[in-house]
Protein backbone atom coordinates (compact mmCIF):
# COMPACT_ATOMS: atom_id res chain seq x y z
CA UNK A 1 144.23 50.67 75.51
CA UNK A 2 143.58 47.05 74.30
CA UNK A 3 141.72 46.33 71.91
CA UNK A 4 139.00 43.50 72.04
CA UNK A 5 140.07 40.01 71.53
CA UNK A 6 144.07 40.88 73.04
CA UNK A 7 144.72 38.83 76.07
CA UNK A 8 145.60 41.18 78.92
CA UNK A 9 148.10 40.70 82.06
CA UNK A 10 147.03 39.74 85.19
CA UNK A 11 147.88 41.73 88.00
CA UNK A 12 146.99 41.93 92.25
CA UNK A 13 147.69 44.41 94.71
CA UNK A 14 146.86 44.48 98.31
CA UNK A 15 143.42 46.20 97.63
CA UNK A 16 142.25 43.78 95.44
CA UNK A 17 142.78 41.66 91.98
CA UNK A 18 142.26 42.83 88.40
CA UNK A 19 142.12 39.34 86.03
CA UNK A 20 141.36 40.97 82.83
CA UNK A 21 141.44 38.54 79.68
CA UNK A 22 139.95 39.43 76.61
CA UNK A 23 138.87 42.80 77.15
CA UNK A 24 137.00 41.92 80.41
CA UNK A 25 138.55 43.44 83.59
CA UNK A 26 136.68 42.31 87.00
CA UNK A 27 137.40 44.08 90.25
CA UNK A 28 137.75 42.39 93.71
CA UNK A 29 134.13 41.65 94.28
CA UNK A 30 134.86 41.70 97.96
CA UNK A 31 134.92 45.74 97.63
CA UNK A 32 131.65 45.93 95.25
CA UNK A 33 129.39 47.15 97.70
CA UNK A 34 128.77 50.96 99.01
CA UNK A 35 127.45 49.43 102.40
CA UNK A 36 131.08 48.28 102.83
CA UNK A 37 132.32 51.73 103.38
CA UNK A 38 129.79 52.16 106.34
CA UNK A 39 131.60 52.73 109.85
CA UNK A 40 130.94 49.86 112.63
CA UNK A 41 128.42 49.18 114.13
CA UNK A 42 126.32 50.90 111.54
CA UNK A 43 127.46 48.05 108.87
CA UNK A 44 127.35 45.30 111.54
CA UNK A 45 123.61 46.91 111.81
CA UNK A 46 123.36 46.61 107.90
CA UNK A 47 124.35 42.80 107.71
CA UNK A 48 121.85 42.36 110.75
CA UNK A 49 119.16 43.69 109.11
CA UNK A 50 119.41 42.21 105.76
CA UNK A 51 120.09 38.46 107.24
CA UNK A 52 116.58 39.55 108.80
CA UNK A 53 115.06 40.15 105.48
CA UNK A 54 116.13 37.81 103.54
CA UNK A 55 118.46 35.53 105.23
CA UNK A 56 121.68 36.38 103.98
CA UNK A 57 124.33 35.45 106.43
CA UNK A 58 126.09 38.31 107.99
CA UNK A 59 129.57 36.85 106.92
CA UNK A 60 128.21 36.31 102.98
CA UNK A 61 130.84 38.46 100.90
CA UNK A 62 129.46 39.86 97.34
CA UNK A 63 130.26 36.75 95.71
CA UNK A 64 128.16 34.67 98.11
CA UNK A 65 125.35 37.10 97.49
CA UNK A 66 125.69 37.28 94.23
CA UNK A 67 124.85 33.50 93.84
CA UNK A 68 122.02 33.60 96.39
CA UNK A 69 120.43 35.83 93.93
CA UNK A 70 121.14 33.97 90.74
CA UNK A 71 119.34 30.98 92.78
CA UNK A 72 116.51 33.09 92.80
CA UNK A 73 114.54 33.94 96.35
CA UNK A 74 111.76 32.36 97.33
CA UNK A 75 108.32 33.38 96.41
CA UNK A 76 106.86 33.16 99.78
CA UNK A 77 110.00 35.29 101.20
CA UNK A 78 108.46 38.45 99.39
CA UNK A 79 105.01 37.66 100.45
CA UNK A 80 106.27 37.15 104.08
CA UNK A 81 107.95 40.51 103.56
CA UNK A 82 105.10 42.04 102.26
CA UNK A 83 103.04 40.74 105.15
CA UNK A 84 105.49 41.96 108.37
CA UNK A 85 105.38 45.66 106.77
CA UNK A 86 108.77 45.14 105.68
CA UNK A 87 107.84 45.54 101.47
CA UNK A 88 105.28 48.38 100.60
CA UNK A 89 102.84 47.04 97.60
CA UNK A 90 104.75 50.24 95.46
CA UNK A 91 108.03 47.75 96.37
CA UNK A 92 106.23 44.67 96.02
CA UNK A 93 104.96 45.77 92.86
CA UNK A 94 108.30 47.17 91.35
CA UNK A 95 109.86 43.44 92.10
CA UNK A 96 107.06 41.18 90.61
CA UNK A 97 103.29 42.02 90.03
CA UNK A 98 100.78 40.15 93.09
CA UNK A 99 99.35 37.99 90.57
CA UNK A 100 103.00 36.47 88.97
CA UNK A 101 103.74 36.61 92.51
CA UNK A 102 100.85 34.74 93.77
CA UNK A 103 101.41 32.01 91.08
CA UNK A 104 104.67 31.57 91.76
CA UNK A 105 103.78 30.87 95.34
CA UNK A 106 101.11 28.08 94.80
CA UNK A 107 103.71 26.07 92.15
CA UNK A 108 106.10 26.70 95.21
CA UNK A 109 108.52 28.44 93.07
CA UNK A 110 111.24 30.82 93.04
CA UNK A 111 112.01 34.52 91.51
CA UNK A 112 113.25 34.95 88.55
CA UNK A 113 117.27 36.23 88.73
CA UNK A 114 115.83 39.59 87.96
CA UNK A 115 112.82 39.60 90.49
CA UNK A 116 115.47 38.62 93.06
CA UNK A 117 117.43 41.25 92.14
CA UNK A 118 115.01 43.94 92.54
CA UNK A 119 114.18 42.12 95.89
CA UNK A 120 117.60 42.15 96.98
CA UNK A 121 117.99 45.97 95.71
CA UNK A 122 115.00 46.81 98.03
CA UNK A 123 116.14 44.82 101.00
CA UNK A 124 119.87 46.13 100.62
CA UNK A 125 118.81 49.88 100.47
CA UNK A 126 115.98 48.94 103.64
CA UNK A 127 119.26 47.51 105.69
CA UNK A 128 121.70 50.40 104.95
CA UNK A 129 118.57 53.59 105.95
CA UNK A 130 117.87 50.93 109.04
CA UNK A 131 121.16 51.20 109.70
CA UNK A 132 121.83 55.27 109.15
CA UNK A 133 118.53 56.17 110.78
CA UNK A 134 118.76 53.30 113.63
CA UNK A 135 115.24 53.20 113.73
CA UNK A 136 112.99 51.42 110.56
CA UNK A 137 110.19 54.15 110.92
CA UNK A 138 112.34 56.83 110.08
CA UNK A 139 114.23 54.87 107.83
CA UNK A 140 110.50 53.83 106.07
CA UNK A 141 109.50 57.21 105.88
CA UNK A 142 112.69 58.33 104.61
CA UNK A 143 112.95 56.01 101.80
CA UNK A 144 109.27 56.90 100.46
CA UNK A 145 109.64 60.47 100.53
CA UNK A 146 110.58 62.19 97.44
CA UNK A 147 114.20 64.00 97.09
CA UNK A 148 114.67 66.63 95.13
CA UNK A 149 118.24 65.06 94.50
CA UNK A 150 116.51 62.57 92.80
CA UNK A 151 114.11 64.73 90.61
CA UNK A 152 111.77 64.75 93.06
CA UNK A 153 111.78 60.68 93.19
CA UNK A 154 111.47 58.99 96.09
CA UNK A 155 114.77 56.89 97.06
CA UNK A 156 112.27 53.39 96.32
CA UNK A 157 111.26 54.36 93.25
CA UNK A 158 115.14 55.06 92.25
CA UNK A 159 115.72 51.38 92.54
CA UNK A 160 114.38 50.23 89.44
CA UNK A 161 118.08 50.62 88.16
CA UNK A 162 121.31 50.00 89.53
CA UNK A 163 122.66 53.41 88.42
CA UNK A 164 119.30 54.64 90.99
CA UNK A 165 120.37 52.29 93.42
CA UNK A 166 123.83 53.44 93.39
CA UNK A 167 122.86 57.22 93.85
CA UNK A 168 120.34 56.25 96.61
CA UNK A 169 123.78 54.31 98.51
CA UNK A 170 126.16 57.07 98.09
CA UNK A 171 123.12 59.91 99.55
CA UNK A 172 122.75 57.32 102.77
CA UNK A 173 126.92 57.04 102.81
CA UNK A 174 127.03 60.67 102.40
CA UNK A 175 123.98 60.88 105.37
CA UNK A 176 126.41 57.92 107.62
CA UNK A 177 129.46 60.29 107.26
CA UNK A 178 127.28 63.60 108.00
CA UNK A 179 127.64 65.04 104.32
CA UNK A 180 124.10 65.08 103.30
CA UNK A 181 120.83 66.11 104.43
């Protein structure tokens, strides 16, 4: 095992490219996401939905995403979301609180990297149940109901980590692939 501070190799393989210098190994970001492993047209459904929500172009890969968020999402995106019934105030809430949110929106100004983070979280998780339930009401009440795989959570309020947002992906994989309940 290296230590930190040795310079590593660099190596590729068909499934994807380790550069690791210094310690740091980064994976293909191409692979990153769970929703990736989703069978067509359920993912083709995903990327639908999310260019919906938050405009995301259904061809983005990770790395494209990845810098939409660092840009930070508009303000007035949430509140639109909020608005259409697509973001409950418990989501709205969990991203940025109204009144942040309502600043932010008369100095017509973005989220914060974090805020659209969270947003994108929410949004990401809305696509992929969209997609697994193939109709938003279900996927709604799904999403707010509380699992006891999740300590009686509801798969929302997992999302205010990525370790909870990962868990909520792989029970909606698992539900794709006809593993879970």
């Amino acid at each position: 095992m290296p230590r930190a501070g040795e310079q590593l190799s660099v190596w590729s393989s068909q499934d994807g490219i380790c550069r690791a210098l210094y310690g740091i190994c980064r994976i293909n970001l191409e692979k990153a996401m769970l929703a990736e492993m989703m069978r067509e047209p359920a993912y083709g459904a995903y990327r639908s939905r999310l260019h919906a929500l938050l405009q995301i172009p259904t061809d983005a890969s990770d790395m494209e995403i990845h810098i939409l968020i660092q840009g930070g999402f508009a303000a007035k995106r949430l509140m639109n979301l909020f608005e259409q019934g697509d973001v409950t105030t418990f989501e709205r809430d969990l991203i940025i609180p109204l009144k942040t949110l309502k600043t932010r929106i008369a100095k017509d100004q973005r989220l914060t990297v974090d805020e659209s983070d969270r947003l994108f979280r929410a949004a990401h998780i809305t696509a992929m149940a969209d997609a697994v339930f193939g109709n938003p009401e279900k996927a709604k009440r799904w999403l707010s109901k509380p699992k006891e795989r999740f300590s009686d959570l509801s798969p929302m309020a997992m999302l205010s980590t990525v370790q909870g947002t990962r868990q909520v992906e792989e029970m909606l994989i698992q539900m794709a692939e006809g593993f879970a309940f």
